[in-house]
C-alpha atoms as a PDB file:
ATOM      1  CA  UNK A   1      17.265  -7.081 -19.406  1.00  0.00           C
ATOM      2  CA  UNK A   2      13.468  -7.503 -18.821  1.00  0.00           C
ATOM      3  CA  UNK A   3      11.611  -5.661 -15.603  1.00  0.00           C
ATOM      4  CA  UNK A   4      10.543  -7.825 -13.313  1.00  0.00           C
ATOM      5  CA  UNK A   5       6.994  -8.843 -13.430  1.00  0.00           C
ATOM      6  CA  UNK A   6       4.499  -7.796 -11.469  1.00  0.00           C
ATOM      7  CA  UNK A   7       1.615 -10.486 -11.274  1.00  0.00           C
ATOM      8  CA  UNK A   8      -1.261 -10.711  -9.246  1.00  0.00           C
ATOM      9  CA  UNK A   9      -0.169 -14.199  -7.473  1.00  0.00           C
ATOM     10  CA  UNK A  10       2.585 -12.609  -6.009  1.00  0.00           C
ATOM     11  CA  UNK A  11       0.578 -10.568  -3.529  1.00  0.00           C
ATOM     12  CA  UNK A  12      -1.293 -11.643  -0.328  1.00  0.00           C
ATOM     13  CA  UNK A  13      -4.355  -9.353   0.102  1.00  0.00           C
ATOM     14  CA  UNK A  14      -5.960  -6.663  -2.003  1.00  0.00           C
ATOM     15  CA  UNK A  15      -7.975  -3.913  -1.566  1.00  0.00           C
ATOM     16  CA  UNK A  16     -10.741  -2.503  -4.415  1.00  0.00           C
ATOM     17  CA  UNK A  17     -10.253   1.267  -5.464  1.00  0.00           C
ATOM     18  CA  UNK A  18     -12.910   3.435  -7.188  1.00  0.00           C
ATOM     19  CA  UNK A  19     -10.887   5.605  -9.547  1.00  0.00           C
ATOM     20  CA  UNK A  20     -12.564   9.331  -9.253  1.00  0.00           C
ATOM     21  CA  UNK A  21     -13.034  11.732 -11.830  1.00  0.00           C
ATOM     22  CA  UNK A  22     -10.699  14.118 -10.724  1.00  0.00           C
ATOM     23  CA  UNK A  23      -8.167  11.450 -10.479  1.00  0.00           C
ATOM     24  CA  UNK A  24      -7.461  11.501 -14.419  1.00  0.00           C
ATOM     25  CA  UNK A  25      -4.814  14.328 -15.749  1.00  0.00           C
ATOM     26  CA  UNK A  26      -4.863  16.850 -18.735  1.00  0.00           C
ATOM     27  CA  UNK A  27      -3.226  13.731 -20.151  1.00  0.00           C
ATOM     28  CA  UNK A  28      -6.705  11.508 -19.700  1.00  0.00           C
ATOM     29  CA  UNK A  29      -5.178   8.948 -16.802  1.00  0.00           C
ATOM     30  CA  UNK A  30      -4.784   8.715 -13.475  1.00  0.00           C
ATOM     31  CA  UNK A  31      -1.705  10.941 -12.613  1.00  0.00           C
ATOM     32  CA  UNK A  32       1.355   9.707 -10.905  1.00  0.00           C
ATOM     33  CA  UNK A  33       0.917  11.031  -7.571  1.00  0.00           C
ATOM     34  CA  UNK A  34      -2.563   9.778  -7.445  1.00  0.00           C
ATOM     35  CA  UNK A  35      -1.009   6.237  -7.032  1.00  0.00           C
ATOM     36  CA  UNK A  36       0.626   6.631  -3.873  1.00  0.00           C
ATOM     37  CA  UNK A  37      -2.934   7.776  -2.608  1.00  0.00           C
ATOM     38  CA  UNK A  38      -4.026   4.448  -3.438  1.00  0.00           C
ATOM     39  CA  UNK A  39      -0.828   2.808  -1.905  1.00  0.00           C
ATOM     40  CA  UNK A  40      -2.135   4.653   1.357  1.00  0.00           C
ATOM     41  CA  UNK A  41      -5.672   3.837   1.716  1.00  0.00           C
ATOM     42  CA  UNK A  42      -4.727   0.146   0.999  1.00  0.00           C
ATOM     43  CA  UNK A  43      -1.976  -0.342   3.315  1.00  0.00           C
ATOM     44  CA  UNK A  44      -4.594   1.938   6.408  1.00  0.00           C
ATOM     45  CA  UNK A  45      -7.646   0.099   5.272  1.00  0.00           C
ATOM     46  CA  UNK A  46      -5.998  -3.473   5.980  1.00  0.00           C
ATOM     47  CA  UNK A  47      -4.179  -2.250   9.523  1.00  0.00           C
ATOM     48  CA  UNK A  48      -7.693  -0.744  10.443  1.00  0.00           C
ATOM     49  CA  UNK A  49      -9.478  -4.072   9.631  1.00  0.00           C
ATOM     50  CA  UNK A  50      -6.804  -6.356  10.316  1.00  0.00           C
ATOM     51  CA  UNK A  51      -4.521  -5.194  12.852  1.00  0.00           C
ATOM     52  CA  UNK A  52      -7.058  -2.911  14.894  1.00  0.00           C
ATOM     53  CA  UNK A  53      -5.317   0.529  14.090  1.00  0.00           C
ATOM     54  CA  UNK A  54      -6.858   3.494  15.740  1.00  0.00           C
ATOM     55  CA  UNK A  55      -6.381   6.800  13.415  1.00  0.00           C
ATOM     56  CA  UNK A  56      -8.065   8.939  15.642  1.00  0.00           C
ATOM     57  CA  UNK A  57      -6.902   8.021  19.243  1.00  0.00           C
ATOM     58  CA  UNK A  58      -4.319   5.167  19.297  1.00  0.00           C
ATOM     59  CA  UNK A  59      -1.393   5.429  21.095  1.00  0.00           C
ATOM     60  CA  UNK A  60       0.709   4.485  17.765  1.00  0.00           C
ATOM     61  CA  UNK A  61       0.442   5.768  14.310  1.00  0.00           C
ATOM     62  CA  UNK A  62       2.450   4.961  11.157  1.00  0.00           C
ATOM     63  CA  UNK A  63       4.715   7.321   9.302  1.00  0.00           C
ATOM     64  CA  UNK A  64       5.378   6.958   6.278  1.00  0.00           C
ATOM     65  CA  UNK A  65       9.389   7.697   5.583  1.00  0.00           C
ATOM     66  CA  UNK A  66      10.475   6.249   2.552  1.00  0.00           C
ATOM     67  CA  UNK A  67       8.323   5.604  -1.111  1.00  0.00           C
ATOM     68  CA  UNK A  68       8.920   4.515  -4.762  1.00  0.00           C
ATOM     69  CA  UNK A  69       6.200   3.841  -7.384  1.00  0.00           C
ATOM     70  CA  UNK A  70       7.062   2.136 -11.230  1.00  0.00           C
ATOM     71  CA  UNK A  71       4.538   2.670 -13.862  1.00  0.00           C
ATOM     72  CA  UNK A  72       4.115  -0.139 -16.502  1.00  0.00           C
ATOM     73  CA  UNK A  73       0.357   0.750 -18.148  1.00  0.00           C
ATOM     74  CA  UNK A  74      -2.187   3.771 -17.710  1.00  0.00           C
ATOM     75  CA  UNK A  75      -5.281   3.294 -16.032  1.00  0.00           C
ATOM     76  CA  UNK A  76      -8.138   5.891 -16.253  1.00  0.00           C
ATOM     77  CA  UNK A  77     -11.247   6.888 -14.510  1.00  0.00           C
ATOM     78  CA  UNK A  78     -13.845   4.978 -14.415  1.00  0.00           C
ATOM     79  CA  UNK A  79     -11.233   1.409 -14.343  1.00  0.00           C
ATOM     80  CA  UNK A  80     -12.274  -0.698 -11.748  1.00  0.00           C
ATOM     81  CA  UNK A  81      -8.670  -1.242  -9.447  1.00  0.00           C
ATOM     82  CA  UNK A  82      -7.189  -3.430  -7.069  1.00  0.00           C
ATOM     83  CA  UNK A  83      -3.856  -2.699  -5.084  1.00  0.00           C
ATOM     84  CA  UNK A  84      -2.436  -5.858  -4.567  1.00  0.00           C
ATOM     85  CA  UNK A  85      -0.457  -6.020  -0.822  1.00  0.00           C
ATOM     86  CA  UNK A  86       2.297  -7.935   0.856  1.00  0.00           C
ATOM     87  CA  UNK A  87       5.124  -7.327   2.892  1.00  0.00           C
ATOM     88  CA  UNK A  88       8.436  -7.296   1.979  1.00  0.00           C
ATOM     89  CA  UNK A  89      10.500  -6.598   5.177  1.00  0.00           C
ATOM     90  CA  UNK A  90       9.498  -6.459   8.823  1.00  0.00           C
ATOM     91  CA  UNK A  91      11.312  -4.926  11.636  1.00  0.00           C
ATOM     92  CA  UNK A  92      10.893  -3.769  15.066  1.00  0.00           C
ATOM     93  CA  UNK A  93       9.455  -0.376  14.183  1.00  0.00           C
ATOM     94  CA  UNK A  94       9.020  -0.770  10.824  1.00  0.00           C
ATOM     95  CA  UNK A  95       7.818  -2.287   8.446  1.00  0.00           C
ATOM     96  CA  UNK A  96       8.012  -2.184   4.339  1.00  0.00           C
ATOM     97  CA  UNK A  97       5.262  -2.558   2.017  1.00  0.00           C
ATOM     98  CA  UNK A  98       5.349  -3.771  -1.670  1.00  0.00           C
ATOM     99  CA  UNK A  99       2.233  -2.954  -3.423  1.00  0.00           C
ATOM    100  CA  UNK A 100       0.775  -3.267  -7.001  1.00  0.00           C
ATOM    101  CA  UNK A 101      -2.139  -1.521  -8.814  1.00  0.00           C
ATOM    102  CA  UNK A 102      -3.960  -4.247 -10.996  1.00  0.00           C
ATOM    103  CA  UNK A 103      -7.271  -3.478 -13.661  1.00  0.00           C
ATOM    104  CA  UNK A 104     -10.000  -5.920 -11.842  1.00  0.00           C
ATOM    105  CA  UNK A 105      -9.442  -9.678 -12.954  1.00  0.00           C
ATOM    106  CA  UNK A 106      -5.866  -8.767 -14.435  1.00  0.00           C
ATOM    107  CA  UNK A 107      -3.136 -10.560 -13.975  1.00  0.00           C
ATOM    108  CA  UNK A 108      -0.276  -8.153 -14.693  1.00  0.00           C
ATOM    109  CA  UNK A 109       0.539  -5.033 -12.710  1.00  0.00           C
ATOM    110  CA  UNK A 110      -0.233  -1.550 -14.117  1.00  0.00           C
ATOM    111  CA  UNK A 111       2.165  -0.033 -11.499  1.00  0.00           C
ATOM    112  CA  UNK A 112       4.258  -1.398  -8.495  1.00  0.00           C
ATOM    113  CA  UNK A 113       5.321   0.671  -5.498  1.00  0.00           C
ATOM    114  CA  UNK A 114       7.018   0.148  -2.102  1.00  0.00           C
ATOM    115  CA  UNK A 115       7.052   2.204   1.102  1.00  0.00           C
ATOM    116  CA  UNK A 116       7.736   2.066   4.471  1.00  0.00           C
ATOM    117  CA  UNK A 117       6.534   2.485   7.399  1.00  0.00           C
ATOM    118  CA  UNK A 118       7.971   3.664  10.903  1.00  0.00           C
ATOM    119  CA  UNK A 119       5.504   3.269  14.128  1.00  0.00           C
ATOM    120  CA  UNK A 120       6.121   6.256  16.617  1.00  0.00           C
ATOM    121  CA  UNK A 121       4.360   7.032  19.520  1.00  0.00           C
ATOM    122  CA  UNK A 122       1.295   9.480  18.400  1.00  0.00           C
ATOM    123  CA  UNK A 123       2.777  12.342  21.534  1.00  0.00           C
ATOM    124  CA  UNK A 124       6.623  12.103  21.043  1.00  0.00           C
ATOM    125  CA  UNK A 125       6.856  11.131  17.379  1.00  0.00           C
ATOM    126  CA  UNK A 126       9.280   8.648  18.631  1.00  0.00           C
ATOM    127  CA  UNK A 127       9.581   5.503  16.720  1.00  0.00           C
ATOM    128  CA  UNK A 128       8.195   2.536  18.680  1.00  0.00           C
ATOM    129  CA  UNK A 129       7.815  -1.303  18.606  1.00  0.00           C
ATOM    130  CA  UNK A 130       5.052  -2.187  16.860  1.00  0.00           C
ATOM    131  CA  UNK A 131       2.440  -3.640  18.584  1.00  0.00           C
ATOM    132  CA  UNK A 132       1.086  -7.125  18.869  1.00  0.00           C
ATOM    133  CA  UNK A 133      -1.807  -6.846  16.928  1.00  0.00           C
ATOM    134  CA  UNK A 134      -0.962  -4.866  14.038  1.00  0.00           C
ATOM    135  CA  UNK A 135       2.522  -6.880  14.176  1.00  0.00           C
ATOM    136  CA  UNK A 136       0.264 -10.339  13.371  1.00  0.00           C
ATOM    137  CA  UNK A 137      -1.293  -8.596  11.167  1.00  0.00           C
ATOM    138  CA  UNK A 138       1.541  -7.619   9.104  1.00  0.00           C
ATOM    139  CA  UNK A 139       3.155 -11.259   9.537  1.00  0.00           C
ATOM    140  CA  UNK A 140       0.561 -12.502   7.497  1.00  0.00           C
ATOM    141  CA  UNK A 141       1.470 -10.853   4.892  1.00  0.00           C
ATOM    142  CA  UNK A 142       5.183 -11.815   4.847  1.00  0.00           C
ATOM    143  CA  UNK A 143       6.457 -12.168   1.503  1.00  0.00           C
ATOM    144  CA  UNK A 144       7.432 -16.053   0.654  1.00  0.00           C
END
């Protein structure tokens, strides 16, 4: 059975990385968990440009609760990156994420990850609907 493929017209918005240094291993690429810190500052930048989340003082924040990450190829400081984003699933208070890391121009995914997140209320930590704005966002991103 063959993996599924990963390609770049799959995905609905993407967001350039600069790989750092320090974000190569012993091994000479990017380590594993360095991935899912890419996955994050994606999925944030868009619902800070897009959908108007406020990290700092906004009533509603996004946990994350749930995360997987498949690695296909290595990439390596200093590769130019782009984490390819769409979403796969979107609830009332939630909302899943599938995301891709791509070299710049390629069409095949070096990695693909999913995660989820749940919308609480920034006092209670209690999960809430997600509001309008970052909910239109998110539409937009709808998987076909």
């Amino acid at each position: 059975m063959n993996p599924p493929q990963h390609l770049r017209g799959d995905y609905r918005h993407f967001q350039p990385i600069t790989t750092r240094w320090h974000d190569n291993d012993i091994y000479g690429h990017v380590n594993n968990v360095t991935y899912y810190s890419y996955f994050d500052s994606a999925v944030n930048a868009y619902l800070i440009a897009e959908g108007g989340l406020d990290i700092h003082a906004g009533e509603v924040v996004g946990f994350v609760v749930s995360s997987s990450c498949d690695y296909f190829a290595s990439i390596a400081f200093p590769d130019a990156i782009e984490v390819g984003l769409r979403v796969g699933k979107l609830g009332n208070s939630s909302v899943q994420y599938e995301l891709a890391i791509f070299r710049a121009g390629e069409e095949q995914a070096c990695a693909a990850g999913r995660f989820v997140h749940v919308f609480v209320e920034r006092t209670s930590n209690r999960p809430v609907a997600i509001p309008d704005a970052l909910r239109a966002a998110l539409a937009s991103l709808l998987s076909a």
